[in-house]
C-alpha atoms as a PDB file:
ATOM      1  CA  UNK A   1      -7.667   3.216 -34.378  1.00  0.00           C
ATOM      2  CA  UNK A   2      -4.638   4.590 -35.924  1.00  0.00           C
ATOM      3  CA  UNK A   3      -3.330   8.010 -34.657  1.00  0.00           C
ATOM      4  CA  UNK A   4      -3.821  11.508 -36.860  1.00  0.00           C
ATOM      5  CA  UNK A   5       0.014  11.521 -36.108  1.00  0.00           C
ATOM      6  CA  UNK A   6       0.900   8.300 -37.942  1.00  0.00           C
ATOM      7  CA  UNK A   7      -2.158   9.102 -40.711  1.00  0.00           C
ATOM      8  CA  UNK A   8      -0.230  12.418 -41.196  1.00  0.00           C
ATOM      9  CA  UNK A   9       3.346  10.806 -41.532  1.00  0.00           C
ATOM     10  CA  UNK A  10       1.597   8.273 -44.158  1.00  0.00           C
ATOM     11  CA  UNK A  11       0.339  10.857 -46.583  1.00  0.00           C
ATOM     12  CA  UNK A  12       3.448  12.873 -46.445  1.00  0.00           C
ATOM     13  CA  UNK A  13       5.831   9.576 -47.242  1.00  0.00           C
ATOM     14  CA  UNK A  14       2.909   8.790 -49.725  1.00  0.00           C
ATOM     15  CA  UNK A  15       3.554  12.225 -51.131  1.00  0.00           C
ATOM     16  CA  UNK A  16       6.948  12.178 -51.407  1.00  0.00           C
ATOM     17  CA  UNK A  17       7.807   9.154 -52.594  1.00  0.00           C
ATOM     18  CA  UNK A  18       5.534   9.162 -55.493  1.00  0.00           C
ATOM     19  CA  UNK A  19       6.564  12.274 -56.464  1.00  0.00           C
ATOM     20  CA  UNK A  20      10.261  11.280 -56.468  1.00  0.00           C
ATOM     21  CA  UNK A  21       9.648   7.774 -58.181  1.00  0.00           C
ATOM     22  CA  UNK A  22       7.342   9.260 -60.438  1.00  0.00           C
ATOM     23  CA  UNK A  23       5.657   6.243 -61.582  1.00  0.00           C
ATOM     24  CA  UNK A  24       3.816   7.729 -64.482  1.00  0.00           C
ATOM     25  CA  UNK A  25       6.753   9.432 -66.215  1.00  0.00           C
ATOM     26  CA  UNK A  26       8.581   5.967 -66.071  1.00  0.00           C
ATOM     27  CA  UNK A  27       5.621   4.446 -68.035  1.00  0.00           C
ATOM     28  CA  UNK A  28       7.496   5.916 -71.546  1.00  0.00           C
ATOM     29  CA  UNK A  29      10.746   4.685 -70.751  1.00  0.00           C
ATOM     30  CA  UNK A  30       9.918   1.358 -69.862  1.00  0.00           C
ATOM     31  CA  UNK A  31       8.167   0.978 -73.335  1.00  0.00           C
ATOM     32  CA  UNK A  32      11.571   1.670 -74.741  1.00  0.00           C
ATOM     33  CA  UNK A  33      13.775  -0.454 -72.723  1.00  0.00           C
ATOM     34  CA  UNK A  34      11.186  -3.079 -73.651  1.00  0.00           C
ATOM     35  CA  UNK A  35      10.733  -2.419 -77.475  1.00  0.00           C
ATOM     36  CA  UNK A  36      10.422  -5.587 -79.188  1.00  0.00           C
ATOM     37  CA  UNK A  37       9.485  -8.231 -75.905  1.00  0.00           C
ATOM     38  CA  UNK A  38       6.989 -10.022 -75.608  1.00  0.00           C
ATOM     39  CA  UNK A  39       4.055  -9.829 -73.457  1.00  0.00           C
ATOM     40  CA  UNK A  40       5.290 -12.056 -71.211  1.00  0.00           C
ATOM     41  CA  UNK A  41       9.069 -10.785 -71.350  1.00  0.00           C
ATOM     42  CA  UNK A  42       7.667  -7.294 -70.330  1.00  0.00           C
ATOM     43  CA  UNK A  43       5.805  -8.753 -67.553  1.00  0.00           C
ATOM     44  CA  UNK A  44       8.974 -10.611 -65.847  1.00  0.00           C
ATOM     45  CA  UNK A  45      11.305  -7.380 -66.234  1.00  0.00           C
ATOM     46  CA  UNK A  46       8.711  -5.297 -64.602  1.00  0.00           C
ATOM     47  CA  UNK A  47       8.432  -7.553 -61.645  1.00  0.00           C
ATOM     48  CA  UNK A  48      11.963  -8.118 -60.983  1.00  0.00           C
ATOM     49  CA  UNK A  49      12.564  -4.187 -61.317  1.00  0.00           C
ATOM     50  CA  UNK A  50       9.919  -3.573 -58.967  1.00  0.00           C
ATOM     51  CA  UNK A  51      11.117  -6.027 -56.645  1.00  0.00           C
ATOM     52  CA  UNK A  52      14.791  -5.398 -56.908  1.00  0.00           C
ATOM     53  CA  UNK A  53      13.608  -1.486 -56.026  1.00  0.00           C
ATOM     54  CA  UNK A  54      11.651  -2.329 -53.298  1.00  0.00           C
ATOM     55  CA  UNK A  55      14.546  -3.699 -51.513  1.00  0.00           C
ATOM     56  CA  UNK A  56      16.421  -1.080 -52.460  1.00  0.00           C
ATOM     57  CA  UNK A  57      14.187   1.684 -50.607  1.00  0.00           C
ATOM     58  CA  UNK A  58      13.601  -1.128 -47.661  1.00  0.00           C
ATOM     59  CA  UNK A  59      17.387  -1.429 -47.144  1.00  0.00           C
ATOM     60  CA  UNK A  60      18.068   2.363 -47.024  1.00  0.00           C
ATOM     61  CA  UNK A  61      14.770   2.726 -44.745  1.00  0.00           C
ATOM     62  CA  UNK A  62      16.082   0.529 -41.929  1.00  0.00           C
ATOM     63  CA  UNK A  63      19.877   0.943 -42.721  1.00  0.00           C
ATOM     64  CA  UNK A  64      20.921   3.839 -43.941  1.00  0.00           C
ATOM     65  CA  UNK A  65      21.163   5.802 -40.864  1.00  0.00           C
ATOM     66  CA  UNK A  66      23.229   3.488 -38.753  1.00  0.00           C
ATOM     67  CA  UNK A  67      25.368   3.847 -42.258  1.00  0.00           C
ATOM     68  CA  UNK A  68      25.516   7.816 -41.899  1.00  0.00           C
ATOM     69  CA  UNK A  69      26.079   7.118 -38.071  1.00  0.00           C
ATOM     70  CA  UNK A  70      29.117   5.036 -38.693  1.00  0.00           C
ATOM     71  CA  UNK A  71      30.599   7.934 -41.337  1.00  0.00           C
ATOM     72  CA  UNK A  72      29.988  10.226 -38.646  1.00  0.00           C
ATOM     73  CA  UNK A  73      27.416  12.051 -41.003  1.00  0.00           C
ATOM     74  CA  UNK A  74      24.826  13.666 -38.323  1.00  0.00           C
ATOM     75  CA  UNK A  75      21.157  13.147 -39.741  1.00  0.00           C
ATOM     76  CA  UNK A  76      20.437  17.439 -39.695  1.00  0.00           C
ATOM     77  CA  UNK A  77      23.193  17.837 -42.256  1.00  0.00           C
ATOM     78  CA  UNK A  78      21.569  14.801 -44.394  1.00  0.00           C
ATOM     79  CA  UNK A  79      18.035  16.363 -44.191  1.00  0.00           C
ATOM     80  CA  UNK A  80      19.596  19.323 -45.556  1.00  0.00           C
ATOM     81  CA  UNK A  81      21.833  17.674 -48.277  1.00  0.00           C
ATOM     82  CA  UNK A  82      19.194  15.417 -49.275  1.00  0.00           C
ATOM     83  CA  UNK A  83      16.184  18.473 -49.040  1.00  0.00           C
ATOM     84  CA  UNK A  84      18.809  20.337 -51.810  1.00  0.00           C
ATOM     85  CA  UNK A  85      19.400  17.319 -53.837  1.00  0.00           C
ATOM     86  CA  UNK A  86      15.612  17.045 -53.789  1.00  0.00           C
ATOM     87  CA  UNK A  87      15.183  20.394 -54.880  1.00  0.00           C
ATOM     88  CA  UNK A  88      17.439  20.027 -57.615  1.00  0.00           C
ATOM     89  CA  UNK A  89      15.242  16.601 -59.034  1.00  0.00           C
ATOM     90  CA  UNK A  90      11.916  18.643 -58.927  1.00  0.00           C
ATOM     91  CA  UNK A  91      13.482  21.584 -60.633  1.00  0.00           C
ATOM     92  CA  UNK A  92      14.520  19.112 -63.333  1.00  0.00           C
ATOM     93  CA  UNK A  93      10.921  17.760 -63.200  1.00  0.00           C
ATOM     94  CA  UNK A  94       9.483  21.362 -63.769  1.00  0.00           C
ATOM     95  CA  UNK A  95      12.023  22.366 -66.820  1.00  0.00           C
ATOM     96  CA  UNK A  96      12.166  18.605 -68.494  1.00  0.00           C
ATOM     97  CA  UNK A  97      15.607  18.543 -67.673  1.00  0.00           C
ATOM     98  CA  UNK A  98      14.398  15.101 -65.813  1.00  0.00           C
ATOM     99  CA  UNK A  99      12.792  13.487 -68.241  1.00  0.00           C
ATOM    100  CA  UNK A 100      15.846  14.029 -70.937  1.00  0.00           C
ATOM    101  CA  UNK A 101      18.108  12.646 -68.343  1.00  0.00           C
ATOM    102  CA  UNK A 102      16.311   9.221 -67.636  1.00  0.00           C
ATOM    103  CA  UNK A 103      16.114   8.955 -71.534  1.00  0.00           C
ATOM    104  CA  UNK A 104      19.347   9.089 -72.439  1.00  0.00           C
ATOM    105  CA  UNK A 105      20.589   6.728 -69.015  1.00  0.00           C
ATOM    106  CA  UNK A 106      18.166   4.478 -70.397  1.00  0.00           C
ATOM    107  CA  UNK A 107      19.450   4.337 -74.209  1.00  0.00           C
ATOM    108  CA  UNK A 108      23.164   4.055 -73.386  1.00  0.00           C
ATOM    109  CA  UNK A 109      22.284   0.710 -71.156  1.00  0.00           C
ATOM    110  CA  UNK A 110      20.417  -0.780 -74.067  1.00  0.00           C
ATOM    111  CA  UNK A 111      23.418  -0.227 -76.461  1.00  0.00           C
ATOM    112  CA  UNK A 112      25.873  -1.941 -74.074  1.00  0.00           C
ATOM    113  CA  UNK A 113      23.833  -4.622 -72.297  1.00  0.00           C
ATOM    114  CA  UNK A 114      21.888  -5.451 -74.698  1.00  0.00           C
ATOM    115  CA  UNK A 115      18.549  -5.474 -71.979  1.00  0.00           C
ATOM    116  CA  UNK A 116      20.112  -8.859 -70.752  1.00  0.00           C
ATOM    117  CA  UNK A 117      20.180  -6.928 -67.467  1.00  0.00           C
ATOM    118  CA  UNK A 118      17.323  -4.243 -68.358  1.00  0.00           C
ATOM    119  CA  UNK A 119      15.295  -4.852 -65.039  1.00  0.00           C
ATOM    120  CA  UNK A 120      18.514  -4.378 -62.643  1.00  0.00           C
ATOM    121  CA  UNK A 121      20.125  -1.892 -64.800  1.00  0.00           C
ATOM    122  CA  UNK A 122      18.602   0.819 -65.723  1.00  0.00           C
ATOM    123  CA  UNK A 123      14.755   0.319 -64.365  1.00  0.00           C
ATOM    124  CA  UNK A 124      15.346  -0.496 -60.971  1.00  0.00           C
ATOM    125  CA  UNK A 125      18.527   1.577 -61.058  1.00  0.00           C
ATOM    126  CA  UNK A 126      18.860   4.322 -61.054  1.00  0.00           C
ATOM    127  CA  UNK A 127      15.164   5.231 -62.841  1.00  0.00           C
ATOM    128  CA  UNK A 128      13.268   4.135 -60.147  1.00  0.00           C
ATOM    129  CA  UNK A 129      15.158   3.761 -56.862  1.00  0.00           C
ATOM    130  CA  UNK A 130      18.161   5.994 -58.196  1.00  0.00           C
ATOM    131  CA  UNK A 131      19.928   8.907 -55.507  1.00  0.00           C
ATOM    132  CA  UNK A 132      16.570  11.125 -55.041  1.00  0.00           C
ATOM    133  CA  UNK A 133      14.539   7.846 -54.261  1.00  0.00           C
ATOM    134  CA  UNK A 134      17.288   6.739 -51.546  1.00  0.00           C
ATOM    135  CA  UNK A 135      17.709  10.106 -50.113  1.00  0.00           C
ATOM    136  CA  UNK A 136      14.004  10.361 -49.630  1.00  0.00           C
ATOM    137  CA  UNK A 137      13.656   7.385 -48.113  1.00  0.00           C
ATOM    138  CA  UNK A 138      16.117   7.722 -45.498  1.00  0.00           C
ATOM    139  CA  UNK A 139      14.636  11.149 -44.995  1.00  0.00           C
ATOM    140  CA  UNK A 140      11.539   9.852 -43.874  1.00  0.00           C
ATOM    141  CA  UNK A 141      12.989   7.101 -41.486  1.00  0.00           C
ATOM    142  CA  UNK A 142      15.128   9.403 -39.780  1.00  0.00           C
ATOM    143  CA  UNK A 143      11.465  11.549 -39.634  1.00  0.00           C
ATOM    144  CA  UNK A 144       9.731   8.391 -37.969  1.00  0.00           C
ATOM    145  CA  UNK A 145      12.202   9.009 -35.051  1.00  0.00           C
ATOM    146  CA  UNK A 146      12.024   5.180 -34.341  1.00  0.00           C
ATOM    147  CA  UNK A 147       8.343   4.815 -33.959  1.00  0.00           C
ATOM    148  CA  UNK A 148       7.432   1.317 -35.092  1.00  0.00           C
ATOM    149  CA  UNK A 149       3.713   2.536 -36.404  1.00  0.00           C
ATOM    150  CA  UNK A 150       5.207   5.220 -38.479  1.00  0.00           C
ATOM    151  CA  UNK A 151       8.202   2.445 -39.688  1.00  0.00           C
ATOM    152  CA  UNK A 152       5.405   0.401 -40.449  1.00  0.00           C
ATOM    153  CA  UNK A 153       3.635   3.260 -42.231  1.00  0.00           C
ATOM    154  CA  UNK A 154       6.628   3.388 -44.544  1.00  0.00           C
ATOM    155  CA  UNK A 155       7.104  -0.045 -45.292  1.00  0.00           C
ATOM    156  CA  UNK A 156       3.228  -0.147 -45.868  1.00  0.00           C
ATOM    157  CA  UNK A 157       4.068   3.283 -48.627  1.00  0.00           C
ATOM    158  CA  UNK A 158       7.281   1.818 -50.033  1.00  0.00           C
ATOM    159  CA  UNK A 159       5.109  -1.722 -51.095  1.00  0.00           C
ATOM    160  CA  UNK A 160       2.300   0.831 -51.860  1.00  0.00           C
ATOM    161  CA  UNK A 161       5.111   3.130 -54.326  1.00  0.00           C
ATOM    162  CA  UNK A 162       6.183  -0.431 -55.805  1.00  0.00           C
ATOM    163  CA  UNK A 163       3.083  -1.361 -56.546  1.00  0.00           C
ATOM    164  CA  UNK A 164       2.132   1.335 -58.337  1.00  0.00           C
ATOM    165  CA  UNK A 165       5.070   1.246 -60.743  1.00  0.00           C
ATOM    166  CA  UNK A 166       4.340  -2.123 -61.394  1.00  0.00           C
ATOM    167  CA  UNK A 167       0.663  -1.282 -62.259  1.00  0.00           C
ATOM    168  CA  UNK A 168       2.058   1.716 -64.022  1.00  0.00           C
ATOM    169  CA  UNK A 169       4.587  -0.978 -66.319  1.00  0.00           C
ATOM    170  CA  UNK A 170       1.728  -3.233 -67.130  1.00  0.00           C
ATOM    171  CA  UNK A 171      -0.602  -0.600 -68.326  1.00  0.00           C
ATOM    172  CA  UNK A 172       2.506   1.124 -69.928  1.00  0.00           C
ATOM    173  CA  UNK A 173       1.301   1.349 -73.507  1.00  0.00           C
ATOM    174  CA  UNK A 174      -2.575   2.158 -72.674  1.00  0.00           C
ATOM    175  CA  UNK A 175      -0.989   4.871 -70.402  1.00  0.00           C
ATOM    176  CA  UNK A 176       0.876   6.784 -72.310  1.00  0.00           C
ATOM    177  CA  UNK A 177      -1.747   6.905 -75.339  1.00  0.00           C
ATOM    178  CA  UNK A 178      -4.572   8.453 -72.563  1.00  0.00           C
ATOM    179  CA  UNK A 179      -2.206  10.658 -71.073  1.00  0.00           C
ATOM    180  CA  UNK A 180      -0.721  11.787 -74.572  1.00  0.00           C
ATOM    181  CA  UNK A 181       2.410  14.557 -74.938  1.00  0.00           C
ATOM    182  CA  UNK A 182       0.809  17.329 -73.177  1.00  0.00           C
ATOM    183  CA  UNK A 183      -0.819  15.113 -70.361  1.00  0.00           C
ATOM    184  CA  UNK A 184       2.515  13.809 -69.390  1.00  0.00           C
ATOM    185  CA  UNK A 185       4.410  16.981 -69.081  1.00  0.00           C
ATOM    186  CA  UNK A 186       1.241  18.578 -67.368  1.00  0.00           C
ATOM    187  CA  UNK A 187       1.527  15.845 -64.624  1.00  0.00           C
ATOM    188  CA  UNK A 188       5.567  15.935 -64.462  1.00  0.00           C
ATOM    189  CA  UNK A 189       5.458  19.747 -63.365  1.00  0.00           C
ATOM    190  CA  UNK A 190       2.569  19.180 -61.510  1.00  0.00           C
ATOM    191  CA  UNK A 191       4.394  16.939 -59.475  1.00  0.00           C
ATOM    192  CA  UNK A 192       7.422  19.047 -59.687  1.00  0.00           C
ATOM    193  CA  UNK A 193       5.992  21.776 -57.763  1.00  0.00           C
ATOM    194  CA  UNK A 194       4.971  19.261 -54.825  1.00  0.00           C
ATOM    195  CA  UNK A 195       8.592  17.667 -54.735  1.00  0.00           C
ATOM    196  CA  UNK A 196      10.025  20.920 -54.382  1.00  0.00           C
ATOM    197  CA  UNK A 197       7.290  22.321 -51.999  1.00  0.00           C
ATOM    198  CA  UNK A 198       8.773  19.554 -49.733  1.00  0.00           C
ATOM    199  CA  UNK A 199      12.323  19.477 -50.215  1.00  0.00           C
ATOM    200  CA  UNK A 200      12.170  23.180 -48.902  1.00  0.00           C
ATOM    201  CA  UNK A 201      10.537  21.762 -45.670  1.00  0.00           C
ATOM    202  CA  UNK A 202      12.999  19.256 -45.634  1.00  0.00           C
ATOM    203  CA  UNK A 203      15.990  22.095 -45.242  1.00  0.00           C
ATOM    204  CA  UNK A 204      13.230  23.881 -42.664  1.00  0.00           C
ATOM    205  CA  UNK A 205      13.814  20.984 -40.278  1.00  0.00           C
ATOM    206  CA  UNK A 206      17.271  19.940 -40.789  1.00  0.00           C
ATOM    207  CA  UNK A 207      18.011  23.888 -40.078  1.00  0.00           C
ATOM    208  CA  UNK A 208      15.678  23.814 -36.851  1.00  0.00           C
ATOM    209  CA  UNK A 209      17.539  20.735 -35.714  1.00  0.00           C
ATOM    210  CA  UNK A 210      20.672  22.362 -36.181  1.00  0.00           C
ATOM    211  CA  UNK A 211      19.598  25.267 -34.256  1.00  0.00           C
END
């Protein structure tokens, strides 16, 4: 039987990782990095992105903090740092300021790599494990407090995240013709309002722990 506790920390890493990753609203982009593959080519670049992020969020999870540690960066003045930083992605999120930024990273690294490095550079970087992603993540270590269950909780959510996006690339085109214009901007503020809902309790507790 797995405690309410560690049930509790799932959902909210669930939460706020999907939020932050946004798998949907990368569905779009993708087609455009990809314009002109083939079925196959799509398939590889979406599993090597989604693999190449994983191990991005898995290396900040378990390593970021010793990192902070060694900078002498205390983890209450992170929570708060990364709480504003994750503010600042969700108000893009609500005003489409988001959406135009990921566009136009994505454009200037197909003019000058040509997508030989597309999955790397810019899918796994910085669209889907980019600063927010990594700030989030560390967030929610520090939050496990060392507790192996909830550790294992967030490994379990970061696979769960990855997985997603790479569902999310492989349905890309069907996706994007269900959700349409308006569905996509409807779920992008929808989610918007959740990211920032918890970036605010993110300042909450790096404040308390201050105090």
């Amino acid at each position: 039987m797995i405690p309410q506790i560690v049930l509790d920390y799932f959902l909210t890493a669930l939460t706020t990782l999907m939020v932050t990753v946004d798998p949907p609203g990368l569905a779009p982009i993708f087609l455009s990095l990809t314009l002109g593959m083939t079925g196959g080519e799509r398939r590889s670049v979406a599993v090597r992105a989604t693999i190449i992020a994983g191990g991005i969020m898995l290396g900040f999870a378990f390593f970021g903090q010793p990192v902070l540690g060694a900078l002498g960066i205390g983890f209450p003045a992170f929570r708060i740092a990364g709480g504003l930083l994750l503010f600042w992605i969700a108000f893009e999120m609500i005003f489409e300021i988001r959406t135009q930024r990921k566009s136009s990273v994505a454009r200037t690294a197909v003019d000058q790599d040509h997508i030989h490095n597309v999955a790397a550079f810019p899918l796994a970087i910085p669209l889907m494990a980019g600063p927010g992603t990594i700030t989030a993540t560390m967030l929610l270590a520090g939050n496990a407090g060392g507790n192996g269950m909830k550790l294992g909780a967030l490994v379990v959510v970061i696979a769960v995240v990855a997985v997603a996006c790479l569902a999310v690339f492989l349905i890309a085109d069907r996706l994007s013709k269900l959700l349409g214009v308006t569905g996509n901007l409807v779920l992008t503020r929808l989610l918007g309002v959740i990211l920032a809902a918890l970036a605010v309790q993110f300042v909450i507790d790096g404040v308390k722990a201050i105090l």
